[in-house]
N, C-alpha and C. Protein backbone atom coordinates (compact mmCIF):
# COMPACT_ATOMS: atom_id res chain seq x y z
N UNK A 1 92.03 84.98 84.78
CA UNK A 1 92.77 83.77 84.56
C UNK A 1 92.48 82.81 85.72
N UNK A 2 92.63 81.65 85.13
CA UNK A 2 92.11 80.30 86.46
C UNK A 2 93.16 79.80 86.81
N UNK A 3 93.99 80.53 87.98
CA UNK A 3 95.57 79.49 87.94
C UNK A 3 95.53 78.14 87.94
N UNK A 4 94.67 77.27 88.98
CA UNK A 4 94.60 76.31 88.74
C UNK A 4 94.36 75.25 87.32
N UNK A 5 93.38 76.19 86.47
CA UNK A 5 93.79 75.54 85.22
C UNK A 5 95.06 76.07 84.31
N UNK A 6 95.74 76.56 84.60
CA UNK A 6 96.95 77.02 83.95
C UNK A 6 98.06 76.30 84.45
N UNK A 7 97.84 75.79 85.76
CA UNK A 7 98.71 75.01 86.81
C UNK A 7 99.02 73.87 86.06
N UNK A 8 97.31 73.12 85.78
CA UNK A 8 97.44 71.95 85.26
C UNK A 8 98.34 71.23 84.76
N UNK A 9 98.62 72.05 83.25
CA UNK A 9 99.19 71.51 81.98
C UNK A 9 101.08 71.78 82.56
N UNK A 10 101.66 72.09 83.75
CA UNK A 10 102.39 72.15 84.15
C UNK A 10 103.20 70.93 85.04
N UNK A 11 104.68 70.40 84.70
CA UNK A 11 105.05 69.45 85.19
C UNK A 11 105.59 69.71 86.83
N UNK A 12 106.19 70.52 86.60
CA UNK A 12 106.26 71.13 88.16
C UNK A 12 105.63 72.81 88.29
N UNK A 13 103.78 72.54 88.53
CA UNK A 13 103.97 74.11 89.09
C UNK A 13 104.50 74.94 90.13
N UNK A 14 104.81 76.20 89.64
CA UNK A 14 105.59 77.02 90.65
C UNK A 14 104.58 78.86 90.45
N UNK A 15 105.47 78.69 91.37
CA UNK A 15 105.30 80.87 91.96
C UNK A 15 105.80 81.48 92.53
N UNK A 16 105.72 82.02 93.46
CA UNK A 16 106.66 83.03 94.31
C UNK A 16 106.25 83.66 95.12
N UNK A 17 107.35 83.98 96.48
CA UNK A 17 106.55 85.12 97.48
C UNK A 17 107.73 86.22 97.57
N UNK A 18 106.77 87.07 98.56
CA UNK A 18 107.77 88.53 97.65
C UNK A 18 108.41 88.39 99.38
N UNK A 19 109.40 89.76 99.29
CA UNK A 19 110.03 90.03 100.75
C UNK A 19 108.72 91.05 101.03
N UNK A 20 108.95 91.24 102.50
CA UNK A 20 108.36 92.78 103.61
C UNK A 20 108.95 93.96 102.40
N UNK A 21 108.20 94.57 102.46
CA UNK A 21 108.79 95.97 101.82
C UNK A 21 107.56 96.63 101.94
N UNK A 22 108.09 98.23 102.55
CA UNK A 22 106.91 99.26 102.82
C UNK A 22 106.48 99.72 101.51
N UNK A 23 107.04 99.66 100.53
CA UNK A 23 106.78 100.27 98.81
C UNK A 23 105.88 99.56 98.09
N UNK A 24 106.29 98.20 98.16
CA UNK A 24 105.95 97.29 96.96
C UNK A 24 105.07 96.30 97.78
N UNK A 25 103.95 96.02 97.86
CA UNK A 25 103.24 94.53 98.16
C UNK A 25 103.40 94.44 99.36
N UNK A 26 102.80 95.70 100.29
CA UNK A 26 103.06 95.32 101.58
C UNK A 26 102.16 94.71 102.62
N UNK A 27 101.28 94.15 102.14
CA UNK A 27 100.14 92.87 102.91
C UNK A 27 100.57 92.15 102.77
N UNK A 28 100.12 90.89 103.53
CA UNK A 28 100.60 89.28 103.54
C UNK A 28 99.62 89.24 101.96
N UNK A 29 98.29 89.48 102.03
CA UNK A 29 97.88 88.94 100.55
C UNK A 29 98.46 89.05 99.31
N UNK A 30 99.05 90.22 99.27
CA UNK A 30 99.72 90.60 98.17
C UNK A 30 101.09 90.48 98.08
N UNK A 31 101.95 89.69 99.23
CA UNK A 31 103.13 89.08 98.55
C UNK A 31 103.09 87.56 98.74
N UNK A 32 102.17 86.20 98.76
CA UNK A 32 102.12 85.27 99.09
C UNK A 32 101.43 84.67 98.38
N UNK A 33 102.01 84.02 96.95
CA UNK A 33 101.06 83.16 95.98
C UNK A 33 101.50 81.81 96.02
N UNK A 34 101.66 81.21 97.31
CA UNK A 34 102.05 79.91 97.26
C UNK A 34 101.07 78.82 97.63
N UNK A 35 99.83 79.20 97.73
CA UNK A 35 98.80 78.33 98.21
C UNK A 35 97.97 77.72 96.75
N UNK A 36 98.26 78.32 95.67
CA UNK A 36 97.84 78.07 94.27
C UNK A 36 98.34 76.73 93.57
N UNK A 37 99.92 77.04 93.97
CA UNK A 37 100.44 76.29 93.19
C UNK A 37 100.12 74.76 94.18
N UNK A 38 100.14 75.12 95.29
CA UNK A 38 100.56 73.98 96.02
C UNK A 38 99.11 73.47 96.02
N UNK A 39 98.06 73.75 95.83
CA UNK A 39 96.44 73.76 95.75
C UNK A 39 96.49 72.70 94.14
N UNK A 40 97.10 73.54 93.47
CA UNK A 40 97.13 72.67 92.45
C UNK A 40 98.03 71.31 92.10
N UNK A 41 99.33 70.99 92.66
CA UNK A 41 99.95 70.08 92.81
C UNK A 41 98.97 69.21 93.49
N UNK A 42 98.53 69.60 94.59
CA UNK A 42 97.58 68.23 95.46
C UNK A 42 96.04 67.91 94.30
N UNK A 43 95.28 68.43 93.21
CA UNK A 43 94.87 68.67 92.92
C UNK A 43 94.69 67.39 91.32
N UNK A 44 96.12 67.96 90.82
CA UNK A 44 96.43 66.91 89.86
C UNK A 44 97.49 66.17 89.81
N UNK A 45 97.69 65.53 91.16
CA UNK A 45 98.61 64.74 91.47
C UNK A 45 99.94 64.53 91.17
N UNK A 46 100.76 66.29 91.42
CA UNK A 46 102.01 66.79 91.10
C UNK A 46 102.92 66.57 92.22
N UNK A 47 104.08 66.04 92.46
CA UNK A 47 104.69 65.67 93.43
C UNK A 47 105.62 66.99 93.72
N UNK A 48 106.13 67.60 93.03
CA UNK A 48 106.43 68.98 93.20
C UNK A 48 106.21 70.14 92.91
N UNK A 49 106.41 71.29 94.24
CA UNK A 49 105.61 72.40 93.87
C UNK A 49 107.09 73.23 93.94
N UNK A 50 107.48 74.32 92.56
CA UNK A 50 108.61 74.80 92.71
C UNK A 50 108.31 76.61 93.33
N UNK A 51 108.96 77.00 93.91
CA UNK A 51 108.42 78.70 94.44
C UNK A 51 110.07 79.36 94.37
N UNK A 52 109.46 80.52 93.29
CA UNK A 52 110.45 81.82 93.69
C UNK A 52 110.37 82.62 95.32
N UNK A 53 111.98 82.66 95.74
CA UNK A 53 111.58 83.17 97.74
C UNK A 53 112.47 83.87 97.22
N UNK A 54 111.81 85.24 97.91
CA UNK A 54 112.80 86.32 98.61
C UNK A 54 112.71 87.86 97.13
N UNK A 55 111.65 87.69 96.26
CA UNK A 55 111.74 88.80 95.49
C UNK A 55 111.47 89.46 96.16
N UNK A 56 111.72 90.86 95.60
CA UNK A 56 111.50 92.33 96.10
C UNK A 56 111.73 93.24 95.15
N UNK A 57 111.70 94.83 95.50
CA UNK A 57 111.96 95.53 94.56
C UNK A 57 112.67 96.70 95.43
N UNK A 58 113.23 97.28 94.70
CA UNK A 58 113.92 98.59 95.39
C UNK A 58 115.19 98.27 95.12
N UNK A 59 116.51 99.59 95.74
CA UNK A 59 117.53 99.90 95.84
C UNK A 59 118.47 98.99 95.50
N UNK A 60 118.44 97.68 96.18
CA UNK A 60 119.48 96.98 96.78
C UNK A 60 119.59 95.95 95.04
N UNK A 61 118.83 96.10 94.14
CA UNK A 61 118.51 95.45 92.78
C UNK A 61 119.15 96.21 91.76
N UNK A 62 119.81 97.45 92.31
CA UNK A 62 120.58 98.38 91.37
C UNK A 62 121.90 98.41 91.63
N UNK A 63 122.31 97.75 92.58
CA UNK A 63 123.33 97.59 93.54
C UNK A 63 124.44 96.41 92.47
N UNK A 64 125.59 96.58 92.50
CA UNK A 64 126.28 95.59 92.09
C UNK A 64 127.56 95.63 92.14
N UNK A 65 127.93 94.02 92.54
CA UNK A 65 129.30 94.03 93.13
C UNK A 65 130.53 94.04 91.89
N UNK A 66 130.31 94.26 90.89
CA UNK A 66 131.08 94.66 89.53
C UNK A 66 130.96 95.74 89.42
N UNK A 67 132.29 96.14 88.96
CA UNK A 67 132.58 97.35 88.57
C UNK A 67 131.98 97.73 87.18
N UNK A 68 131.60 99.23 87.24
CA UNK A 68 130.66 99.21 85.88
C UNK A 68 131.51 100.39 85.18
């Protein structure tokens, strides 16, 4: 897939960077896709670039402050 052409046809592109975690995506390369979108906003003259911060995976996602 060509993000940048997928970016395109998008009014505000976006993406996401993940948290540190020893399990899941633990290089900077592999939790940091924000240079795409923002590559592509400057690209086809998008004034905003929207980003998911702070995903992760593990424990604390099973966790909940309601009673079940």
């Amino acid at each position: 897939m060509d993000a940048l052409q997928t970016f395109r046809s998008l009014t505000v592109p976006q993406s996401e960077f993940w948290a540190q975690s020893s399990e899941h995506r633990s290089s900077d390369e592999d939790r940091f896709f924000i240079k795409e979108a923002a590559s592509a906003a400057d690209i086809y003259g998008k004034q905003l670039v929207a980003e998911e911060g702070m995903t992760s995976i593990g424990p604390q996602w099973s966790e909940s402050l309601a009673p079940i």
